[in-house]
N, C-alpha and C. Protein backbone atom coordinates (compact mmCIF):
# COMPACT_ATOMS: atom_id res chain seq x y z
N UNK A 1 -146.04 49.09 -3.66
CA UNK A 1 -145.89 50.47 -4.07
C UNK A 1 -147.26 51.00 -4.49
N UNK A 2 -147.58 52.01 -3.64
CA UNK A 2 -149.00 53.01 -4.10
C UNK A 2 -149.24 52.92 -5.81
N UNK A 3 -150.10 52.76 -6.51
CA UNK A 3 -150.83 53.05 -7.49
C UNK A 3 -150.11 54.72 -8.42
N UNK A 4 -150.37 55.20 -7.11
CA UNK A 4 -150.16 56.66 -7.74
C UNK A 4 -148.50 57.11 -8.17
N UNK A 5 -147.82 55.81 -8.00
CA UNK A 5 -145.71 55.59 -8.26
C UNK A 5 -145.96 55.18 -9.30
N UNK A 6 -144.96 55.38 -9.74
CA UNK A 6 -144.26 54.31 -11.01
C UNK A 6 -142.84 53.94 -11.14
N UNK A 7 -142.76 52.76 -10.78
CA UNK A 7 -141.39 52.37 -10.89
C UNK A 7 -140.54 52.29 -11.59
N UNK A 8 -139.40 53.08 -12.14
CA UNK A 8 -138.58 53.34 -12.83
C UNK A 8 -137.51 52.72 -13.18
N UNK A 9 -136.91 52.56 -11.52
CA UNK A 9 -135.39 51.48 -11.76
C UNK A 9 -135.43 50.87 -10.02
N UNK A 10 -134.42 50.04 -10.12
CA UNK A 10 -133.79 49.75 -8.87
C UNK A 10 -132.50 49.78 -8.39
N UNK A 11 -132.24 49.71 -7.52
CA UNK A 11 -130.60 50.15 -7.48
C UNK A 11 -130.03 48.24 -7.17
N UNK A 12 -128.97 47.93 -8.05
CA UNK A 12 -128.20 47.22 -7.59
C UNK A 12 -127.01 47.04 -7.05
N UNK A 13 -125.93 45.89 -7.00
CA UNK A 13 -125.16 45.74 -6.46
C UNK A 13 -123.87 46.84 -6.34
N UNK A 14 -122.66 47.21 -5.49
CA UNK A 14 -121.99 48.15 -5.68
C UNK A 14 -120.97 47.60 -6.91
N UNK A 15 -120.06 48.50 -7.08
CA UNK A 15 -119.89 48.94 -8.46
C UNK A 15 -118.29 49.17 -7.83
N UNK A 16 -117.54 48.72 -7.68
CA UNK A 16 -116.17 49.46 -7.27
C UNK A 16 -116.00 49.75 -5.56
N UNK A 17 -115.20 50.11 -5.35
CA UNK A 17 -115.07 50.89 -3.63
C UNK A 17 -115.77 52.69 -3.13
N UNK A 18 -115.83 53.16 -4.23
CA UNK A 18 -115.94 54.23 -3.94
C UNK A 18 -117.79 54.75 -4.47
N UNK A 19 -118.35 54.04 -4.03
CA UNK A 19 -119.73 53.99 -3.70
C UNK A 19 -120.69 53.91 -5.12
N UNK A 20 -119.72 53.78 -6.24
CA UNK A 20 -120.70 53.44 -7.83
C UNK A 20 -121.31 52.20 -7.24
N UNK A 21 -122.76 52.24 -8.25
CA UNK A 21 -123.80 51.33 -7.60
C UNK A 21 -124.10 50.85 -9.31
N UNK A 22 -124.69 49.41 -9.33
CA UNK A 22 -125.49 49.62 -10.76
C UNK A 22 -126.95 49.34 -10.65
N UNK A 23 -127.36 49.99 -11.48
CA UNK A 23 -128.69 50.64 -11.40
C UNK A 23 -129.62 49.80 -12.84
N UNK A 24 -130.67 49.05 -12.31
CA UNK A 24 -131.82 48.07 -13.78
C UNK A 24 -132.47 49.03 -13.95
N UNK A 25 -132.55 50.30 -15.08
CA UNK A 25 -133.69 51.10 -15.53
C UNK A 25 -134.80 50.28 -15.86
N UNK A 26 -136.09 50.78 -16.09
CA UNK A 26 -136.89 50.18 -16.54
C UNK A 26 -137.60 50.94 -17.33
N UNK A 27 -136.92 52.40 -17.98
CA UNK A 27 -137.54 53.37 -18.70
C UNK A 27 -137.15 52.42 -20.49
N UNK A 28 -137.96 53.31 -21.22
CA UNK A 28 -137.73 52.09 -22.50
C UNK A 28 -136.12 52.98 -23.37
N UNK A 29 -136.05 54.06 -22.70
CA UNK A 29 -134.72 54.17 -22.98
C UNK A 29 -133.97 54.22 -21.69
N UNK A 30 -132.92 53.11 -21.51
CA UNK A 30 -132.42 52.98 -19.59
C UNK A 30 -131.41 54.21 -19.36
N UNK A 31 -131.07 54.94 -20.45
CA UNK A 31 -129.94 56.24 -20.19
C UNK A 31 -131.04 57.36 -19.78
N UNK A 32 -131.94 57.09 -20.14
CA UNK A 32 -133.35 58.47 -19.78
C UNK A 32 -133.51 58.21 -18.06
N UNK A 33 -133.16 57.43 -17.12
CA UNK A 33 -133.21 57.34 -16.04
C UNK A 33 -133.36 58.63 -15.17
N UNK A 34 -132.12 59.30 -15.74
CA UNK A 34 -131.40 60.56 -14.60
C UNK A 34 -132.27 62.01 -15.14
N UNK A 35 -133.00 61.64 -15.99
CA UNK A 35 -133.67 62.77 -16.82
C UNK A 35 -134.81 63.33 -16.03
N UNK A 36 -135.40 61.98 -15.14
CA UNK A 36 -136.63 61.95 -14.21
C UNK A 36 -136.68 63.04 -12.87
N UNK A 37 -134.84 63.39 -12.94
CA UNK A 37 -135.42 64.10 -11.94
C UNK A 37 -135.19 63.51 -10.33
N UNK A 38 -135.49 63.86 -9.43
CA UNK A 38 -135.26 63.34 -7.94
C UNK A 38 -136.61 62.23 -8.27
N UNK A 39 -135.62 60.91 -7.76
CA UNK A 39 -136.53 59.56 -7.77
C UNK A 39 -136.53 59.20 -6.05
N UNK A 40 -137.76 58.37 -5.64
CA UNK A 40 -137.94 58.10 -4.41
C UNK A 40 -138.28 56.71 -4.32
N UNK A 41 -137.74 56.44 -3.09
CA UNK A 41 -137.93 54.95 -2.57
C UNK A 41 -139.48 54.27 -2.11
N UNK A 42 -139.34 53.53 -1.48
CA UNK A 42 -140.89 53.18 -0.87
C UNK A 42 -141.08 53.65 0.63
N UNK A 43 -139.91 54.23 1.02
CA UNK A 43 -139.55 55.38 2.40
C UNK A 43 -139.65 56.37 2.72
N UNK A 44 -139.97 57.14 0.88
CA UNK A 44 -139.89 58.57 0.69
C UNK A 44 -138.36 58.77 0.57
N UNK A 45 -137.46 58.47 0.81
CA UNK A 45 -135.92 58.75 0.41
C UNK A 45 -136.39 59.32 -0.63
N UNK A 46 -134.96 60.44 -1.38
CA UNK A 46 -135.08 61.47 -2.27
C UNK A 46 -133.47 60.89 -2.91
N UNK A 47 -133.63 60.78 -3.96
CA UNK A 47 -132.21 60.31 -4.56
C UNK A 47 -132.27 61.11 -5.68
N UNK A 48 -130.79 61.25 -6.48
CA UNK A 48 -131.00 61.78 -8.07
C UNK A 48 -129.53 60.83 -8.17
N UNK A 49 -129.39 60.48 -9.65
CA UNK A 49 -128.36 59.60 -10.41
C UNK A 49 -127.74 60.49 -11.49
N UNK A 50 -126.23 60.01 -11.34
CA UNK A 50 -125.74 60.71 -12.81
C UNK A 50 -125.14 59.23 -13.21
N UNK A 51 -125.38 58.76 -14.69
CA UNK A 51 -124.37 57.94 -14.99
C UNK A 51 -123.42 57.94 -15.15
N UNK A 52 -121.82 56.64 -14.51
CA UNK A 52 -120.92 56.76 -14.48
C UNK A 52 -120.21 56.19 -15.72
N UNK A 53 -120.91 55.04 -16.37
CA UNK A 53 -120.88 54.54 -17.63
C UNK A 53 -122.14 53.86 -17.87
N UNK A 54 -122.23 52.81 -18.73
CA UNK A 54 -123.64 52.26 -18.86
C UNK A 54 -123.99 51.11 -18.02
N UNK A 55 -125.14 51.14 -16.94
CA UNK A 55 -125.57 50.80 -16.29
C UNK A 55 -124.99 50.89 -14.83
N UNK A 56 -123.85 51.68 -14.77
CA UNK A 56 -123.33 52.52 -13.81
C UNK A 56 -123.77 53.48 -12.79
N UNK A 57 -124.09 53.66 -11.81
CA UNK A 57 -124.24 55.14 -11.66
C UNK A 57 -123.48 56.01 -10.40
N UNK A 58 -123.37 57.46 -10.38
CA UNK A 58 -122.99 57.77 -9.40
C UNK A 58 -124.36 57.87 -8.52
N UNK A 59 -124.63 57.94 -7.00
CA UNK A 59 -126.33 58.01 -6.56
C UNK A 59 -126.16 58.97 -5.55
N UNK A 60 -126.42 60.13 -5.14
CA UNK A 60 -126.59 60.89 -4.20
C UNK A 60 -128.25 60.80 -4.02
N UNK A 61 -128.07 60.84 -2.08
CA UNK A 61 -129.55 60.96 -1.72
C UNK A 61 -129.82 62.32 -1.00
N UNK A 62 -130.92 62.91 -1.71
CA UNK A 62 -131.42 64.23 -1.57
C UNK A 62 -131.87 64.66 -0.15
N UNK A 63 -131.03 65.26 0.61
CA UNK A 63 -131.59 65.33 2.27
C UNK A 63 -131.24 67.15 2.34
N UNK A 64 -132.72 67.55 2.68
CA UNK A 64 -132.69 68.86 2.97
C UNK A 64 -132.55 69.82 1.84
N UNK A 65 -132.73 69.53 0.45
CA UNK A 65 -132.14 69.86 -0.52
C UNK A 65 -130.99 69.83 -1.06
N UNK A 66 -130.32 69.30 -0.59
CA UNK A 66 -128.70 68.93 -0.59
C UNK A 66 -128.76 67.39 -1.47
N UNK A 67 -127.55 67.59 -2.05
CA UNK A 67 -127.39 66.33 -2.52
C UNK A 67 -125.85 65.85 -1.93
N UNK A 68 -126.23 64.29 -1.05
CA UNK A 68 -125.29 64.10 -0.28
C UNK A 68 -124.89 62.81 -1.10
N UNK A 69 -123.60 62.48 -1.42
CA UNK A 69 -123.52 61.45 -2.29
C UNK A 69 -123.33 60.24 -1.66
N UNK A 70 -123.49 58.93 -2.15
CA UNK A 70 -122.58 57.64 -1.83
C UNK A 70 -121.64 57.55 -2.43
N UNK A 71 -120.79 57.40 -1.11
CA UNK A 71 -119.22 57.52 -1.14
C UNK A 71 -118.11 56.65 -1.22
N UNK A 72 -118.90 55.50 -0.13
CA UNK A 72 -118.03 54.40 0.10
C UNK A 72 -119.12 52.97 -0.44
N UNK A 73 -118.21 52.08 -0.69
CA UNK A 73 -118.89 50.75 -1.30
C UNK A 73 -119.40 50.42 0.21
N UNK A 74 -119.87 50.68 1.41
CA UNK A 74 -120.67 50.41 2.65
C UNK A 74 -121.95 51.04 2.50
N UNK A 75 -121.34 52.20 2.17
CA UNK A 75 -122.89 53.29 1.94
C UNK A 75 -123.86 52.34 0.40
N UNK A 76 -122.73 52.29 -0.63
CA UNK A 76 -123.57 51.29 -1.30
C UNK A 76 -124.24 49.96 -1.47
N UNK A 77 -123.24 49.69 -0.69
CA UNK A 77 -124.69 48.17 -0.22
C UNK A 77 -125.61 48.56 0.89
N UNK A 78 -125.66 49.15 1.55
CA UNK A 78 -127.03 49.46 1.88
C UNK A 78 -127.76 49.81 1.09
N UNK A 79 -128.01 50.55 0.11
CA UNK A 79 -128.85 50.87 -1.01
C UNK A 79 -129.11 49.34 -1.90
N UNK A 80 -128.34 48.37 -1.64
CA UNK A 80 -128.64 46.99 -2.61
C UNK A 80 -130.66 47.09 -2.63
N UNK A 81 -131.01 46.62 -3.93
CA UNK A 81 -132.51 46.45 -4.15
C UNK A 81 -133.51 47.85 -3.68
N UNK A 82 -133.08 49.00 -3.77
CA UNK A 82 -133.83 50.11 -3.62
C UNK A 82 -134.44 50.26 -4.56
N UNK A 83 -135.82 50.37 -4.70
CA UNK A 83 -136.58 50.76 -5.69
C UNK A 83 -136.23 52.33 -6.00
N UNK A 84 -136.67 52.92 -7.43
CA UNK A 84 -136.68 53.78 -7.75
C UNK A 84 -137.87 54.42 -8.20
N UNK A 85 -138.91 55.74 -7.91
CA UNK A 85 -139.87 55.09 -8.83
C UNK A 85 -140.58 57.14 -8.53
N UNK A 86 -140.98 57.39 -9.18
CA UNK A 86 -141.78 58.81 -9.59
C UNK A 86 -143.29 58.85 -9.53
N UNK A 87 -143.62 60.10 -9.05
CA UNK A 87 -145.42 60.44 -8.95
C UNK A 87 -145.54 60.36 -10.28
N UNK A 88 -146.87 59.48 -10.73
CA UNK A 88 -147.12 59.46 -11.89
C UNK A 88 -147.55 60.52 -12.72
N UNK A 89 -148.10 61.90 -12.34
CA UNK A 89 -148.62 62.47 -13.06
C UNK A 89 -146.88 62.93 -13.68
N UNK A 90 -145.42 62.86 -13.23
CA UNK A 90 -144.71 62.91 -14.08
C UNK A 90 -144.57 62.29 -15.36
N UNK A 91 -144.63 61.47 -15.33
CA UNK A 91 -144.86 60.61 -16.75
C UNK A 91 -146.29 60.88 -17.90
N UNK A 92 -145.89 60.79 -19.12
CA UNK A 92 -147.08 60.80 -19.67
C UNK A 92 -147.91 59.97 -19.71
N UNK A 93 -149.86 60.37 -20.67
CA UNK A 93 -150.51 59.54 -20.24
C UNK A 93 -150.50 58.01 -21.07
N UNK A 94 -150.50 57.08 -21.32
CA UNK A 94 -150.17 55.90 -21.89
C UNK A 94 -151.12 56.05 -23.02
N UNK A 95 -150.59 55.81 -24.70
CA UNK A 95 -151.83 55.73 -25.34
C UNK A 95 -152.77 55.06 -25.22
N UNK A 96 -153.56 55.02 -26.50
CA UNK A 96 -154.97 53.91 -26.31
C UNK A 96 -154.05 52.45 -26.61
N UNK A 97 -154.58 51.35 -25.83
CA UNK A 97 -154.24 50.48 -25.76
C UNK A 97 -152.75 50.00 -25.20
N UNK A 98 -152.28 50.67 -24.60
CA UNK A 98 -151.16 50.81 -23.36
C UNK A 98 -151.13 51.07 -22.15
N UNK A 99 -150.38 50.34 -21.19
CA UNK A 99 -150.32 50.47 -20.01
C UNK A 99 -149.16 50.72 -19.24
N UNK A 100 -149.01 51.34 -18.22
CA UNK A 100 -148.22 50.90 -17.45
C UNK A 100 -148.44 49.64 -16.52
N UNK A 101 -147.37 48.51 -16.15
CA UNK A 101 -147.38 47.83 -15.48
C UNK A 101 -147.75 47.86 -14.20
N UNK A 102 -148.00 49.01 -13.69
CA UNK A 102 -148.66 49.30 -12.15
C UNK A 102 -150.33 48.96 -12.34
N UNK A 103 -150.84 49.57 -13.46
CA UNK A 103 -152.01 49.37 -13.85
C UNK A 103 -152.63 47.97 -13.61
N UNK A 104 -151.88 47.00 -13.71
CA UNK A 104 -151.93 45.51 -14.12
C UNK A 104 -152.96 44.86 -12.46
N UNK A 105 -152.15 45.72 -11.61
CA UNK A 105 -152.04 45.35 -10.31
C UNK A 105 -153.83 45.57 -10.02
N UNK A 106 -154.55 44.49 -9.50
CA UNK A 106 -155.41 44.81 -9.24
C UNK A 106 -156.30 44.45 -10.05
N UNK A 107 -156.07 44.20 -11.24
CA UNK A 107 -157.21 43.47 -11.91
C UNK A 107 -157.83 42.33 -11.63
N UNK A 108 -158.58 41.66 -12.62
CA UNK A 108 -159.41 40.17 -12.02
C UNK A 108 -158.72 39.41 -13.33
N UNK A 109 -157.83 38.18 -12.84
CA UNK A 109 -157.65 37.12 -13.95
C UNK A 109 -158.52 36.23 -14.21
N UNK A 110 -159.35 36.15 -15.42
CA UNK A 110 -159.97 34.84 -15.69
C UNK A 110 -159.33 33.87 -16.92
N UNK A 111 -159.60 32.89 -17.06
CA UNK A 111 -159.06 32.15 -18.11
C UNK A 111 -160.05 32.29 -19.25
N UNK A 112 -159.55 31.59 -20.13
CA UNK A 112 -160.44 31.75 -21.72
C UNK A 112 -161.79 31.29 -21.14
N UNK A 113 -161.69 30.10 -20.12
CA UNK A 113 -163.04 29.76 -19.82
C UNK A 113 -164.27 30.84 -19.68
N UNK A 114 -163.61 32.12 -18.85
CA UNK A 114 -164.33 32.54 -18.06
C UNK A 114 -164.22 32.55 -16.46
N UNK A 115 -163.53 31.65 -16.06
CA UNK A 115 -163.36 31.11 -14.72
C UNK A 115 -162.25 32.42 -14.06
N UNK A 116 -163.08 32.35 -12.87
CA UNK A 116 -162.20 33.66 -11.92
C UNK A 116 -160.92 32.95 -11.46
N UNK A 117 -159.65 33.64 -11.93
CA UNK A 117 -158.25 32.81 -11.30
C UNK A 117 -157.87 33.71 -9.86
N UNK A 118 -158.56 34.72 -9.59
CA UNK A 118 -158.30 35.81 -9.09
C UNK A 118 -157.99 36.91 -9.04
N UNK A 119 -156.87 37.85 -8.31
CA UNK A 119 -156.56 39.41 -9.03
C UNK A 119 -155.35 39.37 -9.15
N UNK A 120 -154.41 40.10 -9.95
CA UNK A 120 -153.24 40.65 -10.30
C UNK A 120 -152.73 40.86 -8.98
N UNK A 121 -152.06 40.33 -7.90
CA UNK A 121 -151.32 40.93 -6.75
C UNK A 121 -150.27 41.46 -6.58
N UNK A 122 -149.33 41.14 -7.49
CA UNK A 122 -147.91 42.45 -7.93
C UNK A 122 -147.59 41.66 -9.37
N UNK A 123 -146.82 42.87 -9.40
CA UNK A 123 -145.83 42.77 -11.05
C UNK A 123 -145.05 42.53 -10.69
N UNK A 124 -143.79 41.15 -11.04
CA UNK A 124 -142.74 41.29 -10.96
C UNK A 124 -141.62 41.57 -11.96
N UNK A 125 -140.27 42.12 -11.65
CA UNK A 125 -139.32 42.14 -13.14
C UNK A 125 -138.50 42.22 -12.46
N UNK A 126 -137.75 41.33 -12.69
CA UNK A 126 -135.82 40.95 -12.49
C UNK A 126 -135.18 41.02 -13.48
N UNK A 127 -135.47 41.66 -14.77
CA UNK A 127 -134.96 42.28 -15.23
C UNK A 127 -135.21 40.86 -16.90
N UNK A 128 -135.63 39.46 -16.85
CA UNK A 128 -135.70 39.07 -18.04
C UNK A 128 -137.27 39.44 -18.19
N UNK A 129 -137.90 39.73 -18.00
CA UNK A 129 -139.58 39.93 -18.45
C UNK A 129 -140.38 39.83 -17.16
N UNK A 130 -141.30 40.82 -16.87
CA UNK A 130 -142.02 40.56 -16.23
C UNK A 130 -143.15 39.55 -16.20
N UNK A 131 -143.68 39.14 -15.30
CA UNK A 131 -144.30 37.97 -14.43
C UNK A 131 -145.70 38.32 -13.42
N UNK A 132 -146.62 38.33 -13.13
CA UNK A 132 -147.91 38.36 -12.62
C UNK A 132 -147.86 37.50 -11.62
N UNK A 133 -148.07 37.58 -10.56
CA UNK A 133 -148.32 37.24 -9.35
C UNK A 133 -149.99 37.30 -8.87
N UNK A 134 -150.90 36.37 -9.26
CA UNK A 134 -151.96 35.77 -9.24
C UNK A 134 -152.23 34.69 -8.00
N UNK A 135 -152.68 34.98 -7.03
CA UNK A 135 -152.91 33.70 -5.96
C UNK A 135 -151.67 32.95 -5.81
N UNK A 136 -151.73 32.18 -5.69
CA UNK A 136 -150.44 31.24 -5.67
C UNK A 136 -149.44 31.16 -6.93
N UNK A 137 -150.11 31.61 -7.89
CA UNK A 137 -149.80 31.08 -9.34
C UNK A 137 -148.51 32.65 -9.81
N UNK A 138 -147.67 31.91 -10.24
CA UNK A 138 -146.42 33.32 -10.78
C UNK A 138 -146.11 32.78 -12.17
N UNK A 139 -146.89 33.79 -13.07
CA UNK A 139 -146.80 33.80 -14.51
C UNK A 139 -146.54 34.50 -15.65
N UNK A 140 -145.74 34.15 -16.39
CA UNK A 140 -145.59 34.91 -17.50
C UNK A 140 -145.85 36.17 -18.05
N UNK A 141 -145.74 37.55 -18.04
CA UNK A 141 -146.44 38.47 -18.64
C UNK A 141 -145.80 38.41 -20.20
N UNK A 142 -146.66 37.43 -20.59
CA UNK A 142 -146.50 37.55 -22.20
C UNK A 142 -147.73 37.38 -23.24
N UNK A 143 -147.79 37.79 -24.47
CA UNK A 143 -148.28 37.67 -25.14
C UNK A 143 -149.51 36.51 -25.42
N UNK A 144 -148.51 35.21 -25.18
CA UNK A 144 -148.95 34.14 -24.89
C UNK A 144 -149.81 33.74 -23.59
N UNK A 145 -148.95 33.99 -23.03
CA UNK A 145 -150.04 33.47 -21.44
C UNK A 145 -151.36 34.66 -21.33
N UNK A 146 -150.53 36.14 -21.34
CA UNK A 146 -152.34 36.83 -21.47
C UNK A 146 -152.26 37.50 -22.32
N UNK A 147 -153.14 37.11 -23.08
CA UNK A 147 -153.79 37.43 -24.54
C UNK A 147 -154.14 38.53 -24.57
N UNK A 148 -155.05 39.21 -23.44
CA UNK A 148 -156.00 40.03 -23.24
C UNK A 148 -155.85 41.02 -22.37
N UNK A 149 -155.43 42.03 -22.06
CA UNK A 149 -155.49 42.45 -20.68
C UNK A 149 -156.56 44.28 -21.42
N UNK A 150 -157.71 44.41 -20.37
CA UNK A 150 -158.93 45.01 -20.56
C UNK A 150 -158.54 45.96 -19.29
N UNK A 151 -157.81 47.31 -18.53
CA UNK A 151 -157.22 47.61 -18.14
C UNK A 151 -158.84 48.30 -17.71
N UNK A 152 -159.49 49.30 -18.44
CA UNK A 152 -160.52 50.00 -18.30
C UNK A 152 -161.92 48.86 -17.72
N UNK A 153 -161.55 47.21 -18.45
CA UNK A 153 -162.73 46.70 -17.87
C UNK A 153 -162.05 45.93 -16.68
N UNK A 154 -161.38 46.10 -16.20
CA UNK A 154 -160.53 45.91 -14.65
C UNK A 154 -160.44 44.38 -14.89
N UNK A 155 -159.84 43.97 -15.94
CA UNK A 155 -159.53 42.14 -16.47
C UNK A 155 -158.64 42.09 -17.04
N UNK A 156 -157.85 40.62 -17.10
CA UNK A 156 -156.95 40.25 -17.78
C UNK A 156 -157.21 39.09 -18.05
N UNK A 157 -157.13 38.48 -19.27
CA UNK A 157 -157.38 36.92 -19.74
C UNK A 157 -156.22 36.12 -19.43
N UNK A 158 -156.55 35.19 -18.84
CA UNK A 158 -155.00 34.23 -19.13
C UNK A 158 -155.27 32.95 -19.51
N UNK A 159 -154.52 32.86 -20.50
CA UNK A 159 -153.91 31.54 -21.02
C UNK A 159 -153.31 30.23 -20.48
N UNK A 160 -153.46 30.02 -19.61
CA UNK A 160 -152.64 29.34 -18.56
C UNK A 160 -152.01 28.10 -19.16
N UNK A 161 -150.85 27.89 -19.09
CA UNK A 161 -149.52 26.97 -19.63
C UNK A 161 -150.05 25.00 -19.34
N UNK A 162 -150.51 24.07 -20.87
CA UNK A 162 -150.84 22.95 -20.10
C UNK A 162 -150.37 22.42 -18.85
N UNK A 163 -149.10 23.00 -18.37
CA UNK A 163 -148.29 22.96 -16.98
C UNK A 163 -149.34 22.16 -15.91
N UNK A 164 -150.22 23.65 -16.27
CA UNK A 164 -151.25 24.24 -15.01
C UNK A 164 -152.49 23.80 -15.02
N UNK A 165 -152.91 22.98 -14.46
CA UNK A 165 -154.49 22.78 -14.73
C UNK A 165 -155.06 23.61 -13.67
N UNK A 166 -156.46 23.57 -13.49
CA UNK A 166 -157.60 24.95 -12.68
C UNK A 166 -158.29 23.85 -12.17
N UNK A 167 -157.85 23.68 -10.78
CA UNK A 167 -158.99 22.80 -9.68
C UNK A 167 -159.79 23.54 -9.28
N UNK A 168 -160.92 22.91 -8.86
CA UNK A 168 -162.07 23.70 -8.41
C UNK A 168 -161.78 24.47 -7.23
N UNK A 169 -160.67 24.27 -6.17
CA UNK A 169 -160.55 24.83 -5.41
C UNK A 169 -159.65 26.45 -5.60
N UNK A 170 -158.93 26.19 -6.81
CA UNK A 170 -158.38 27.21 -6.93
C UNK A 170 -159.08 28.62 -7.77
N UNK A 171 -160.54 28.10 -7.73
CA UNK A 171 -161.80 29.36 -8.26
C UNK A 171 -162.32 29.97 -6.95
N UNK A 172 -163.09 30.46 -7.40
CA UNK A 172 -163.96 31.04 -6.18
C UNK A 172 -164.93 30.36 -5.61
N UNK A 173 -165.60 30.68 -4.58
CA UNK A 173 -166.98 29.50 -4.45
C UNK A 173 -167.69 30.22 -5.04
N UNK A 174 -167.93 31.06 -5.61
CA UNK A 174 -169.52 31.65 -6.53
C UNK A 174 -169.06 31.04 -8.23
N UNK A 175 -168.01 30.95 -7.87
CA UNK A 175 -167.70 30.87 -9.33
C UNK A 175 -167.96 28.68 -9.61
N UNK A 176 -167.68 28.36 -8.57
CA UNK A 176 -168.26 27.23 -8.57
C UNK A 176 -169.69 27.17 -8.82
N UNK A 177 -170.24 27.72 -7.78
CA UNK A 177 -171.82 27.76 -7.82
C UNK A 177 -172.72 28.05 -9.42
N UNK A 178 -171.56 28.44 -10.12
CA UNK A 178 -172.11 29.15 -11.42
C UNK A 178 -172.21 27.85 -12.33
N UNK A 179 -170.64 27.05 -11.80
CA UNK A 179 -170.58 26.21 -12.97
C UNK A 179 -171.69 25.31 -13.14
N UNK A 180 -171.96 24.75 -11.28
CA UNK A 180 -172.88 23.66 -11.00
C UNK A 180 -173.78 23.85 -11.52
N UNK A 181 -174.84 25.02 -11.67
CA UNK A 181 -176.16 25.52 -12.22
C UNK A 181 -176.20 25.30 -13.34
């Protein structure tokens, strides 16, 4: 997903026969979902949600200005795992020392060492906590694992779990070259 989105919710599994879907907000209040306004896919699809109860929703997709609803539990599993997600300049700007999780994407991970682990390659969230997707490595977005994240100095520190040890192959070669010297 472009930089310039922000992902809001996703649509899950159907909900009944008659096309209720349930829907993982990811706003920090999940009833503020439908407040956003027409939300879009990674297709450009145009959707808007009303909730049917909590974590419910009814989902019509916006075609031509029209709002055409899902009707049948067929129409709703096709929608299974649709992202949801808004041009950012809708949202406000994050205070000092806050981010949005899109932000994340793209940074450079090093460890306390110093050592380059590589860059941020997606965010993930299934809904218990998001997770960093680093080279091979899928980790924790917590407190613990990165200590640090420097959003303006395009870094994130990580902590990496005794799990994990850092072979030389899994640095860079300059970053080798640094150590050898």
């Amino acid at each position: 997903m472009p930089q310039d989105r922000i992902l809001l919710g996703v649509i899950g599994r159907p909900h009944g026969v008659r096309g209720l879907l349930h829907v993982h907000s990811y706003t920090s209040d999940p009833t503020d979902l439908p407040r956003y306004g027409v939300l879009e896919d990674d297709r450009g699809r145009r959707f808007r949600l009303r909730w049917a109860q909590p974590g419910v929703a009814e989902v019509s997709e916006v075609v031509a200005g029209k709002r055409v609803p899902v009707a049948t539990r067929e129409a709703a599993q096709a929608l299974v795992n649709t992202r949801l997600s808004v041009p950012r300049e809708k949202l406000p700007a994050p205070e000092e020392d806050e981010f949005y999780l899109a932000d994340l994407i793209g940074l450079e991970a090093v460890d306390e060492q110093g050592r380059v682990l590589g860059r941020v390659e997606t965010v993930h969230d299934y809904g218990a906590g998001a997770s960093l997707e680093i080279g091979a490595r899928i980790l924790p977005f917590t407190k613990a694992c990165v200590p640090v994240v420097d959003v303006p100095g395009g870094r994130i520190v990580v902590s990496l779990p005794v799990e994990i040890e850092v072979r030389p192959e899994d640095t860079r070669p300059e970053d080798q070259r640094e150590a050898a010297e």
